[in-house]
Protein backbone atom coordinates (compact mmCIF):
# COMPACT_ATOMS: atom_id res chain seq x y z
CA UNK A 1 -79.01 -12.50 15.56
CA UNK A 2 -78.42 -11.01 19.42
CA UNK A 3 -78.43 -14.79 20.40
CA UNK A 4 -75.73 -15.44 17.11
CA UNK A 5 -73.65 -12.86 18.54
CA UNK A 6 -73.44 -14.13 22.15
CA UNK A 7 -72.58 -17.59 20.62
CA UNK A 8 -70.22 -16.29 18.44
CA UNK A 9 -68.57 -14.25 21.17
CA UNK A 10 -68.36 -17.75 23.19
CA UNK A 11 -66.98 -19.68 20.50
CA UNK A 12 -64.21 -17.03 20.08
CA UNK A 13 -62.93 -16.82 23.80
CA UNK A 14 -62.66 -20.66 23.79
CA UNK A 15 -60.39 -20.68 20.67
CA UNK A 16 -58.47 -18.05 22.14
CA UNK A 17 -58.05 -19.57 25.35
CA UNK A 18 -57.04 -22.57 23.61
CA UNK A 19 -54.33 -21.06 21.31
CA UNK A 20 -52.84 -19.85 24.82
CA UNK A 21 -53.10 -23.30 26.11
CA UNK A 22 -51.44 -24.74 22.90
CA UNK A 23 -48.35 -22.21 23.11
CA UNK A 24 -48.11 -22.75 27.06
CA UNK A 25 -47.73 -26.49 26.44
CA UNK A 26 -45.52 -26.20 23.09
CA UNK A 27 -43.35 -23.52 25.17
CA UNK A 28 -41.51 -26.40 26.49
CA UNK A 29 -40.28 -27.68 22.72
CA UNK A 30 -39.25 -24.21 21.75
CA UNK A 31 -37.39 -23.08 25.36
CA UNK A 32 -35.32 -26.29 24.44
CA UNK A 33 -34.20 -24.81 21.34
CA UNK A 34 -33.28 -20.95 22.45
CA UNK A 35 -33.17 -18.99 25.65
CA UNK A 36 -36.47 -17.82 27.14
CA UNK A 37 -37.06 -14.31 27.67
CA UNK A 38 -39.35 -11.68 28.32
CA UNK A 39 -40.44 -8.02 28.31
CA UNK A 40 -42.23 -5.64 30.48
CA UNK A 41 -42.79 -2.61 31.44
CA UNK A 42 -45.13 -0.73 33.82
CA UNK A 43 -48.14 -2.20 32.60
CA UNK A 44 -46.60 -5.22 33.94
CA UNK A 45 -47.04 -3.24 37.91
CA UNK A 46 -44.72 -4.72 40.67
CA UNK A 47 -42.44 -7.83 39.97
CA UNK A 48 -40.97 -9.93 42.25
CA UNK A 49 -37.99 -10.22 40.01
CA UNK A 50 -36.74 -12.73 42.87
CA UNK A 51 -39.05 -15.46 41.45
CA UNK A 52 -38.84 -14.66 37.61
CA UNK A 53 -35.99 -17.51 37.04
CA UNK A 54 -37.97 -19.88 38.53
CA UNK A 55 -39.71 -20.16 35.37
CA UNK A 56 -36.45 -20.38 32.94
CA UNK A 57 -36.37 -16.78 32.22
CA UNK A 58 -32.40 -15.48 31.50
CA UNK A 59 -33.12 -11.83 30.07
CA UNK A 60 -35.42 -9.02 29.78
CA UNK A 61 -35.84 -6.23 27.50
CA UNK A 62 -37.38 -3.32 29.91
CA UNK A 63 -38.69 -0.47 28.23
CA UNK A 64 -36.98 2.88 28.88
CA UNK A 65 -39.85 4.98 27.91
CA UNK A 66 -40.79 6.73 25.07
CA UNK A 67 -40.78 10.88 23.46
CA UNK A 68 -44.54 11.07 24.70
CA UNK A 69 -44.54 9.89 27.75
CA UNK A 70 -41.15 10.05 28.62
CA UNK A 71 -39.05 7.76 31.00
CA UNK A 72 -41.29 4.51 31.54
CA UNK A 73 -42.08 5.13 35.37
CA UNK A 74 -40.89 1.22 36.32
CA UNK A 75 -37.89 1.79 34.43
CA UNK A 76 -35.32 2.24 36.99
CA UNK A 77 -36.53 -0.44 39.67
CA UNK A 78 -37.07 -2.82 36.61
CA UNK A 79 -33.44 -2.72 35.92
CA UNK A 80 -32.25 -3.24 39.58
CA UNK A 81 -34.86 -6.02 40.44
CA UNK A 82 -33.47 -8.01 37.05
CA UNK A 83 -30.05 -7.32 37.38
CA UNK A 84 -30.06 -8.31 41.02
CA UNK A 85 -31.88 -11.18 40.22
CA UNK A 86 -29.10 -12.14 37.80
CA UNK A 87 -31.48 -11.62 34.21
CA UNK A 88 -29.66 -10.09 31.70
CA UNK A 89 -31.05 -6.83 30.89
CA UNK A 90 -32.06 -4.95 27.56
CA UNK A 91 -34.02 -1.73 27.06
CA UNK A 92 -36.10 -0.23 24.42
CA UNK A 93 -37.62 2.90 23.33
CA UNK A 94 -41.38 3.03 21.95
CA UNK A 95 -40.84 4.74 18.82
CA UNK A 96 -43.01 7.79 17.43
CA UNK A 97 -40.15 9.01 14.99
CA UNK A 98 -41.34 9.32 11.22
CA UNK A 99 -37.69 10.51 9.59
CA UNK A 100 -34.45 9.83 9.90
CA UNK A 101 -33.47 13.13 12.04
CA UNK A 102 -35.97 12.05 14.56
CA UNK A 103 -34.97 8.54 15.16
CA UNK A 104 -31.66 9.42 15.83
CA UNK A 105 -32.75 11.93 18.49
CA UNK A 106 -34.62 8.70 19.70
CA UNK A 107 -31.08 7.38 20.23
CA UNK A 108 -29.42 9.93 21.89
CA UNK A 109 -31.90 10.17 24.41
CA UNK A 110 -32.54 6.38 24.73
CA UNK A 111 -28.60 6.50 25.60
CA UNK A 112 -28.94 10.07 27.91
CA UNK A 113 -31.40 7.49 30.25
CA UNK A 114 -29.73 4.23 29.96
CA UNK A 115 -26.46 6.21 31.25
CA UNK A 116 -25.39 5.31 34.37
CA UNK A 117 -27.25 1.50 34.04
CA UNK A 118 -24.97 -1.86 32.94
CA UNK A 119 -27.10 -2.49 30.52
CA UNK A 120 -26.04 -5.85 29.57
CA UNK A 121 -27.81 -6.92 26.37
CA UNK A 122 -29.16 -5.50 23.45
CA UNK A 123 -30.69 -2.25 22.97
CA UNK A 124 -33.74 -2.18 20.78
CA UNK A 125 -36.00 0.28 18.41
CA UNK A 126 -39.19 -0.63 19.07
CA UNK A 127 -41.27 0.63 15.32
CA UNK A 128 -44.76 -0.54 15.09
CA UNK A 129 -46.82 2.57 16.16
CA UNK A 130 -49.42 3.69 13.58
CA UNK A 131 -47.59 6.96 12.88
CA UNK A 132 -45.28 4.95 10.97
CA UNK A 133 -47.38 2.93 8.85
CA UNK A 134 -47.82 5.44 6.18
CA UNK A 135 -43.81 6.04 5.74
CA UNK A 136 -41.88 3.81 2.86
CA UNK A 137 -39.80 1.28 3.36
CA UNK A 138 -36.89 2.95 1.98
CA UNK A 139 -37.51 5.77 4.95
CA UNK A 140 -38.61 3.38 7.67
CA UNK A 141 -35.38 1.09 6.64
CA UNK A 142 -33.00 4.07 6.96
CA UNK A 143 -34.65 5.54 10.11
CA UNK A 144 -33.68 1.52 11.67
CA UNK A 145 -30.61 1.91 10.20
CA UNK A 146 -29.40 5.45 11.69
CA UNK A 147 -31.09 4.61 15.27
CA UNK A 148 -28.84 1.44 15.70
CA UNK A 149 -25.55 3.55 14.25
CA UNK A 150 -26.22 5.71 16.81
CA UNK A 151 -26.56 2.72 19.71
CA UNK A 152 -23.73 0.84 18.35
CA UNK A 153 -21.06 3.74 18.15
CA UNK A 154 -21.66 4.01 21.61
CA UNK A 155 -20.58 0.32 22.36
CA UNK A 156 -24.11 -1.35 22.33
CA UNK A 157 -25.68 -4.21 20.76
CA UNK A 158 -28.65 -2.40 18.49
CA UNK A 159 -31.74 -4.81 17.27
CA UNK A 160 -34.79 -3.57 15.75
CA UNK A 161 -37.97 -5.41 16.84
CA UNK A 162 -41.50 -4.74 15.10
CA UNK A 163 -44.29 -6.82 14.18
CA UNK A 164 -44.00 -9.66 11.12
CA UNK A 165 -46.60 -7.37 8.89
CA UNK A 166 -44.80 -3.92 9.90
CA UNK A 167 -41.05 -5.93 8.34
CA UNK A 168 -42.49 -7.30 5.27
CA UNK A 169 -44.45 -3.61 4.31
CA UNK A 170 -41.37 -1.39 5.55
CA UNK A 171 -38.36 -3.02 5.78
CA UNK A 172 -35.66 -3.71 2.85
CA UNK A 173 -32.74 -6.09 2.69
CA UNK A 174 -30.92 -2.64 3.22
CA UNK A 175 -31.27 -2.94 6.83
CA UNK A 176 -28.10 -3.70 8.59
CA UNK A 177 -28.90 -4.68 11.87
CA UNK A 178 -30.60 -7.83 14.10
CA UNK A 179 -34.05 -7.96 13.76
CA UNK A 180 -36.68 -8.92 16.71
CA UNK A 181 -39.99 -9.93 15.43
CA UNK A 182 -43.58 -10.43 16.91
CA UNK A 183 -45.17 -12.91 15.74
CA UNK A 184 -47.97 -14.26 17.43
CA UNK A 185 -48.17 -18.59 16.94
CA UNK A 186 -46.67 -21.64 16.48
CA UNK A 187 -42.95 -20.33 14.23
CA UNK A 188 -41.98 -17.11 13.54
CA UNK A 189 -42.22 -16.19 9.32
CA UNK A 190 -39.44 -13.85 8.72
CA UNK A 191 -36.39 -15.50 7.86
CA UNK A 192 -33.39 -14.34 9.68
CA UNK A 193 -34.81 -13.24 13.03
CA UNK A 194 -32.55 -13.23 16.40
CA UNK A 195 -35.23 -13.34 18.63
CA UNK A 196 -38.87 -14.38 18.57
CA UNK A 197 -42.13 -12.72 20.20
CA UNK A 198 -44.53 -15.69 20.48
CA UNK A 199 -47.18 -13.71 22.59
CA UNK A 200 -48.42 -11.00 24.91
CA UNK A 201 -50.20 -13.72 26.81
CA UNK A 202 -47.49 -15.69 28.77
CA UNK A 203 -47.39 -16.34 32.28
CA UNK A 204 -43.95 -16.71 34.32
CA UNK A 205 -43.47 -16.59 38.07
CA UNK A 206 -43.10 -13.09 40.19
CA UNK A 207 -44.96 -11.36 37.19
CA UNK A 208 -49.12 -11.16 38.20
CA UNK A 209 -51.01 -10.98 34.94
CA UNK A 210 -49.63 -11.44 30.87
CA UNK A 211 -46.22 -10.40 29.44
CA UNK A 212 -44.70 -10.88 26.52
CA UNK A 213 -42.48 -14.01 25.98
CA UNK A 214 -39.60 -13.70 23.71
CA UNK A 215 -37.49 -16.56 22.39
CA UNK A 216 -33.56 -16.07 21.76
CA UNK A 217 -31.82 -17.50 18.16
CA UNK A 218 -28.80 -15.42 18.59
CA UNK A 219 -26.13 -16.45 21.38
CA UNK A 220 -26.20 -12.72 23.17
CA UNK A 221 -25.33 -14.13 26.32
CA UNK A 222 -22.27 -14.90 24.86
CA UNK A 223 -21.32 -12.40 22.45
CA UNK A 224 -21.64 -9.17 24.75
CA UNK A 225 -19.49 -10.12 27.48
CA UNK A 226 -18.20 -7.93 30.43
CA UNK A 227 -14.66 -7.60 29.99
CA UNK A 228 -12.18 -9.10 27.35
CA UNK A 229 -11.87 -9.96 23.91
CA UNK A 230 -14.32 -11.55 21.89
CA UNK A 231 -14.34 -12.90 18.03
CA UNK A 232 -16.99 -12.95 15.88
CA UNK A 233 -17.32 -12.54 12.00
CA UNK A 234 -13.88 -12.31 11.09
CA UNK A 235 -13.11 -9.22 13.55
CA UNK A 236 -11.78 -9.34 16.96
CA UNK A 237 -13.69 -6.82 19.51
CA UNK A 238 -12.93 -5.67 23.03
CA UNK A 239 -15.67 -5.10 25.78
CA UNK A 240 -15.71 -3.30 28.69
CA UNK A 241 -18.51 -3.75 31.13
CA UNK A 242 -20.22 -5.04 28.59
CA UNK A 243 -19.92 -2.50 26.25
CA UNK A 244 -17.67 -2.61 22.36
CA UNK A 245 -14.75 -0.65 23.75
CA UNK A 246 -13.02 2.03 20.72
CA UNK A 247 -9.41 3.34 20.47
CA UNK A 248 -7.04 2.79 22.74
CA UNK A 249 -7.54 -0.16 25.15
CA UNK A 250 -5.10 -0.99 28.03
CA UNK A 251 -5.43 -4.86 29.09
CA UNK A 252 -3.36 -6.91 31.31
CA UNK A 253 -0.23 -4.90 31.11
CA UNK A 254 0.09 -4.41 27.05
CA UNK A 255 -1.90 -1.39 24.92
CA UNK A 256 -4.42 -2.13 21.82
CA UNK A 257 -6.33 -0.24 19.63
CA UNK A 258 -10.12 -0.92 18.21
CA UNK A 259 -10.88 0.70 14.89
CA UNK A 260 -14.59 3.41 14.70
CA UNK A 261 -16.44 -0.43 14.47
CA UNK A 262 -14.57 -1.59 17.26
CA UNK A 263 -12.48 -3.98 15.11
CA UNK A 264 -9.01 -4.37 16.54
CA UNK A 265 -6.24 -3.28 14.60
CA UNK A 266 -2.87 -5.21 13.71
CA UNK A 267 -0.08 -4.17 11.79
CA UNK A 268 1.55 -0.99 11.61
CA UNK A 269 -0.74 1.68 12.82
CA UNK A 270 -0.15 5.41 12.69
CA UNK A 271 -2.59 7.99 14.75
CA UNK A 272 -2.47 11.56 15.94
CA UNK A 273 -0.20 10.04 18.89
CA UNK A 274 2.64 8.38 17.13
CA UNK A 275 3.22 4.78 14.80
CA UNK A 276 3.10 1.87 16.42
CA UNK A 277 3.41 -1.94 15.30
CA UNK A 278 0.23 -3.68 16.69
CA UNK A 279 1.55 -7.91 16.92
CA UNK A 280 -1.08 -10.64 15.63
CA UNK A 281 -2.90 -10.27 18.71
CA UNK A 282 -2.94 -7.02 18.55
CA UNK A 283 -0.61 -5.63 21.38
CA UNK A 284 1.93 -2.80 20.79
CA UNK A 285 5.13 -3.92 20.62
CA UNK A 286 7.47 -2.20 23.28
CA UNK A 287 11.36 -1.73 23.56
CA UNK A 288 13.52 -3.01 20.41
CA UNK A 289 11.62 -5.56 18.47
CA UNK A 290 12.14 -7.44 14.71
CA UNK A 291 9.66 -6.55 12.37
CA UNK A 292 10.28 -8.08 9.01
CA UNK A 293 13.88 -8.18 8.06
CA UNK A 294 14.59 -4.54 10.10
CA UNK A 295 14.51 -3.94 13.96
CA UNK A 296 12.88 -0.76 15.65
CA UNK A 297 12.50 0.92 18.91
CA UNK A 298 9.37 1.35 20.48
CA UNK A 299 8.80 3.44 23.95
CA UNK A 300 6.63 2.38 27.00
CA UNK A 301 3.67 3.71 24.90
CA UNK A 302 4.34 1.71 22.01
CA UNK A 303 5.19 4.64 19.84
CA UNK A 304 8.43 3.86 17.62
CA UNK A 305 11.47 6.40 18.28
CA UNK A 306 14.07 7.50 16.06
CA UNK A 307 17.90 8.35 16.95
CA UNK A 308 19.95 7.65 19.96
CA UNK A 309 18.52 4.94 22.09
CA UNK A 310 20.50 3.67 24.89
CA UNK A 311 19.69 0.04 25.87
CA UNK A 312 20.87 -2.18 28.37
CA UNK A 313 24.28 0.31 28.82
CA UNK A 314 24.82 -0.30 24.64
CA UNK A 315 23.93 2.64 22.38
CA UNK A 316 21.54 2.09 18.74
CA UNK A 317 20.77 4.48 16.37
CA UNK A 318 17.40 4.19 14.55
CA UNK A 319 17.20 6.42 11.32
CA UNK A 320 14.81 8.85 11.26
CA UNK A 321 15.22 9.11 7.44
CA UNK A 322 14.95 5.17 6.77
CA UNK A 323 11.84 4.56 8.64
CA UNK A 324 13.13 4.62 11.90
CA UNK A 325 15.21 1.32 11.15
CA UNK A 326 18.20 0.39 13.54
CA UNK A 327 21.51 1.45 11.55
CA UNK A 328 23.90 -1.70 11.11
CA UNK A 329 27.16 -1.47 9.10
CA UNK A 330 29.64 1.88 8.38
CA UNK A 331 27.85 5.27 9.18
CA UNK A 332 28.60 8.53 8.60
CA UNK A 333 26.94 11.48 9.92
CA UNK A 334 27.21 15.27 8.36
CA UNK A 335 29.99 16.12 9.99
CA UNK A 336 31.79 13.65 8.55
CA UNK A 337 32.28 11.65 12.20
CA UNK A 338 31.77 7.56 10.99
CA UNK A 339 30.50 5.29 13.37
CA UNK A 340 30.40 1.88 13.45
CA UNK A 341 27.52 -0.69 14.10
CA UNK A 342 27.86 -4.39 14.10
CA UNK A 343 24.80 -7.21 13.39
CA UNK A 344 23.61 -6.51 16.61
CA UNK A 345 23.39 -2.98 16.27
CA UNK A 346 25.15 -1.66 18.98
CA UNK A 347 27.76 1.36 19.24
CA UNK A 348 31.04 -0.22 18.66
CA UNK A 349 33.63 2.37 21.22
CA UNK A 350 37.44 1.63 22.08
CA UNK A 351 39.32 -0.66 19.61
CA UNK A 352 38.25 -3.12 17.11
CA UNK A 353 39.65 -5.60 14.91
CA UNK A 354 38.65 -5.79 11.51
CA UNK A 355 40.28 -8.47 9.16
CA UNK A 356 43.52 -8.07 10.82
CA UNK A 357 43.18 -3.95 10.93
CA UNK A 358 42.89 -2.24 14.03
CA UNK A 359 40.47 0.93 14.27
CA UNK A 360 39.74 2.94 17.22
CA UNK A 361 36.20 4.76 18.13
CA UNK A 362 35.73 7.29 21.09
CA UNK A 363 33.72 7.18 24.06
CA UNK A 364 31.30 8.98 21.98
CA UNK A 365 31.44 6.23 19.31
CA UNK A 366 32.74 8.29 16.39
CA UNK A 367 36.13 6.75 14.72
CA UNK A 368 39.40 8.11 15.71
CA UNK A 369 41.99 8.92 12.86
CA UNK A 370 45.66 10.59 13.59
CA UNK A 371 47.97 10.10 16.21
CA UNK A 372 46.04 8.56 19.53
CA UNK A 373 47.16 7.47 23.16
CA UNK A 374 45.90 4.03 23.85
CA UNK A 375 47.03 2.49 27.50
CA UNK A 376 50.05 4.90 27.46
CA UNK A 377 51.24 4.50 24.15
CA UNK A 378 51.12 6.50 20.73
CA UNK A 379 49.31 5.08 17.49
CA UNK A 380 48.55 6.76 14.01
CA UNK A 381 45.48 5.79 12.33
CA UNK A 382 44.94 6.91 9.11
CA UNK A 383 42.86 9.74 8.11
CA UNK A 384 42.13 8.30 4.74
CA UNK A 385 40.60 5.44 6.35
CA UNK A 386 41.39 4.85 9.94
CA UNK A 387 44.12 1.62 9.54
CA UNK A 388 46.62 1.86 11.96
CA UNK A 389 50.05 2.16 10.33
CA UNK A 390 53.27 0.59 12.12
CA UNK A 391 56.31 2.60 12.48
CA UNK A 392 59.84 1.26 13.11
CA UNK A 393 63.22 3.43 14.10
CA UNK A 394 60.44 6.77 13.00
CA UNK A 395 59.65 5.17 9.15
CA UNK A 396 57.00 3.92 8.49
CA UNK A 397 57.33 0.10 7.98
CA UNK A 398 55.96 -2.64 5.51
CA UNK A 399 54.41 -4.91 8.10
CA UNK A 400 50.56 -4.45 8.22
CA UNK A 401 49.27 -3.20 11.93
CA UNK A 402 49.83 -6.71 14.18
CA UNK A 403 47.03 -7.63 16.45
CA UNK A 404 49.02 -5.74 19.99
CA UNK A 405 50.38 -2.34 17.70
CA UNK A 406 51.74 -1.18 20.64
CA UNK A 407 54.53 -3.47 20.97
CA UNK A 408 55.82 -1.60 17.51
CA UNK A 409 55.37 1.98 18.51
CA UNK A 410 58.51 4.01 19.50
CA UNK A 411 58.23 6.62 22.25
CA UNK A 412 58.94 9.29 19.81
CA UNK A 413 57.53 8.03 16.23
CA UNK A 414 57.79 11.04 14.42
CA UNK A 415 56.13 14.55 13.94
CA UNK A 416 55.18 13.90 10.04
CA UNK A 417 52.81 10.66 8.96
CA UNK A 418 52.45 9.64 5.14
CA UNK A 419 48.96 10.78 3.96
CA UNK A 420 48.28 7.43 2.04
CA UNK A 421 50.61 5.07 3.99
CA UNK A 422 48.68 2.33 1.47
CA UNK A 423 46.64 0.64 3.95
CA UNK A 424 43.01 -0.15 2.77
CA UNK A 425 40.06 -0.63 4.34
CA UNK A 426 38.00 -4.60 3.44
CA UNK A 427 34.88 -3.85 1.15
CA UNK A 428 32.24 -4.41 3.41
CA UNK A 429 34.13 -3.99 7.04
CA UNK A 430 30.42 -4.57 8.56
CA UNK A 431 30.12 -8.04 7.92
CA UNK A 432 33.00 -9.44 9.85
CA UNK A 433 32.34 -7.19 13.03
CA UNK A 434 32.74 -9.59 15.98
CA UNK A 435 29.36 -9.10 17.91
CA UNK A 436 31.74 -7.98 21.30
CA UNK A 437 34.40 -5.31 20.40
CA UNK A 438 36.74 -5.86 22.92
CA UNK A 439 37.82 -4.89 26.48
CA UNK A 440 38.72 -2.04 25.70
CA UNK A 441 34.94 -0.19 25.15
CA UNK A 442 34.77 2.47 27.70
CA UNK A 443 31.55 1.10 30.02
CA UNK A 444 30.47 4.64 30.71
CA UNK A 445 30.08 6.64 27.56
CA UNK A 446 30.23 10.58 27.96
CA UNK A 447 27.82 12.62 25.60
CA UNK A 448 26.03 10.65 22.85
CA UNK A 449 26.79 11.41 19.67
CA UNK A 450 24.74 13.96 17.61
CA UNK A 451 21.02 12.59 16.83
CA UNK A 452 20.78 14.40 13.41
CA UNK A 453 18.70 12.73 10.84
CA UNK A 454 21.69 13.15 8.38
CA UNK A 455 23.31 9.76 8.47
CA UNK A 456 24.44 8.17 4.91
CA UNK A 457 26.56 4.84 4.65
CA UNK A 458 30.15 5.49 4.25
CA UNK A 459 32.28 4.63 1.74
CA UNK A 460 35.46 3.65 3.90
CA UNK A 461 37.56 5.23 0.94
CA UNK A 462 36.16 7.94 1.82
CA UNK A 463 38.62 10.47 4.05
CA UNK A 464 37.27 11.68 6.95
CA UNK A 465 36.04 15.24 7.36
């Protein structure tokens, strides 16, 4: 039996030997398929991280340490040496949690050690100890589930990794997140996996000794990028030193926001700060911009403004009662003071002529009715509308106002005016509004009209307050 046992103890380190040798030599068929990687920590002692590509290795997953022993004591020169030695890097945290409150304090403090590092790849919740193995899969599923919430919300890429038997006994489709599986042979089992542990017994160059060799399904080199935008399942995220960036993002000159997932917004948008309109590519709109069939006003920040907005020397009014729309058309504010905006929206001021009817605004925009001086000379414009009337030998006339009423106008017209001299005003005067009112629009306006929130369309029958 003693001389059974040595036999049998033979016989067993040569088929173990030769399993090694058979995934050394089919290592090359599966490195061609996905990226190689590996994992260490200090059991792994010195590396000469130098030396590791050598052997095809592009990341590592480098354990951070663990609520027993705290952080793993090759942690920190791990990272350098692999980041210097251009590997990607990933961390993970040995896992002793057994309930849902204690793997998120796993989290937090996985993230209070990695802060300060560029990580640069995913960060993993390593659950396989034997603490565990008693717990449900409904608990163990949830406890994955609330550890990589925790990772992610801080702009990480979370993955759970655990052995093939530990995910078929205590996981659940419920799970959310990339899986990482150990699996020691030929193929990895579990459908869906994003990387692959083949063994604990590889062999690269730098590293004296075994160390785990992982093999990548999921393009992560790719995906978590160190600065810009990148799509993926429908949704369009931005990083920042390779981290999911949230909120407010500014990027070559414009302003964007990312959602609590890190999805970027479009559309209108309305936060604590203001509303904004967020384009198809997701930048704030700035200055006066179309949106639909209305145009706005938005400031440097994006946020949209409402009433008086001077622009390029030409004056808008955006209604803060009509979802901050520009104002086009007739306008009257509260007062009883009508203004007068064109297509283009701008402040019509000085004289205008309106199917063959002359009206006059101010320099503060608002339409001038009874007798007025313009360029030396004496008009009446009526009250009940603002038409010009012409006057000839002090009665008023037949004639409708010519285009130049001051060739009409006596010195001394009159102290008395008819109060319906039975002008009218054209049924929609804002549709034939030539786009430049004339020479006569004073280039220097003096104080803005009112920015009251009041404004109604007028009703040009309507006589002026």
């Amino acid at each position: 039996m003693k001389k059974f046992n040595k036999l049998f103890r033979l016989t067993k380190t040569i088929l173990a030997l030769s399993l090694v040798a058979a995934l050394s030599l089919s290592s090359t068929a599966v490195v061609n398929a996905a990226s190689l990687g590996i994992d260490v920590s200090k059991y792994q002692g010195g590396i000469n991280w130098g030396a590791v590509p050598s052997s095809g290795v592009t990341y590592a997953f480098i354990k951070a340490g663990s609520t027993k022993s705290g952080v793993d004591p090759a942690f920190a020169a791990n990272v350098a040496g692999a980041q210097a030695a251009g590997i990607r890097t990933g961390v993970y945290i040995y896992s002793y949690a057994t309930s849902v409150e204690a793997a998120v304090n796993e989290a937090n403090l996985l993230l209070q050690w990695i802060e300060g590092y560029n990580i640069n790849f995913p960060v993993a919740f390593d659950i396989e100890d034997k603490v565990q193995k008693g717990l449900d899969a409904n608990t163990v599923t949830a406890m994955c589930n609330a550890f990589c919430d925790v990772i992610a919300a801080a702009g990480y890429h979370p993955i759970v990794y655990t052995g093939a038997n530990f995910y078929r006994a205590h996981m659940t489709p419920a799970l959310r997140y990339d899986i990482w599986i150990a699996q020691y042979g030929k193929a990895c089992e579990i459908p869906g996996h994003s990387i692959w542990q083949s063994t604990y017994q590889g062999s690269v160059a730098g590293i004296a000794g075994n160390v785990d060799i992982n093999y990548m399904y999921k393009d992560y080199h790719n995906m978590i990028i160190p600065v810009g935008f990148a799509q993926r399942d429908g949704f369009t995220y931005f990083y920042n030193n390779y981290r999911i960036q949230f909120g407010w993002v500014d990027f070559n000159g414009a302003r964007y926001h990312m959602d609590a997932q890190g999805h970027m917004n479009t559309d209108w948008f309305t936060d604590e700060s203001g509303t904004y309109y967020l384009a198809a590519d997701g930048h704030a709109l700035v200055g006066q911009n179309q949106v639909g069939p209305d145009r706005y006003y938005f400031d440097e920040a994006g946020r949209i403004q409402s009433g008086w907005i001077t622009v390029a020397d030409n004056q808008y009014f955006y209604d803060g009662n009509n979802g901050c729309r520009m104002v086009t058309g007739w306008y009257n504010d509260e007062t009883g003071r009508h203004y007068l905006f064109p297509a283009d929206g701008h402040l019509v001021k000085g004289s205008i002529n309106i199917d063959n009817r002359d009206y006059l605004f101010s320099a503060e925009g608002s339409m001038l009715t009874d007798w007025q001086t313009v360029n030396g000379l004496k008009f009446y414009y009526n009250p009940a509308d603002g038409d010009p009337e012409t006057w000839v030998n002090g009665q008023p006339g037949t004639a409708t106002a010519p285009e130049n009423p001051g060739t009409a106008v006596p010195e001394n017209p009159g102290t008395t005016a008819p109060e319906n001299p039975g002008a009218t005003t054209p049924n929609d005067p804002g549709t034939t509004v030539p786009e430049n009112p004339g020479t006569t629009t004073p280039t220097t306006p003096e104080t803005p009209p009112p920015s009251d929130t009041g404004i109604t369309p007028i009703d040009p029958g309507q006589a002026a307050g």
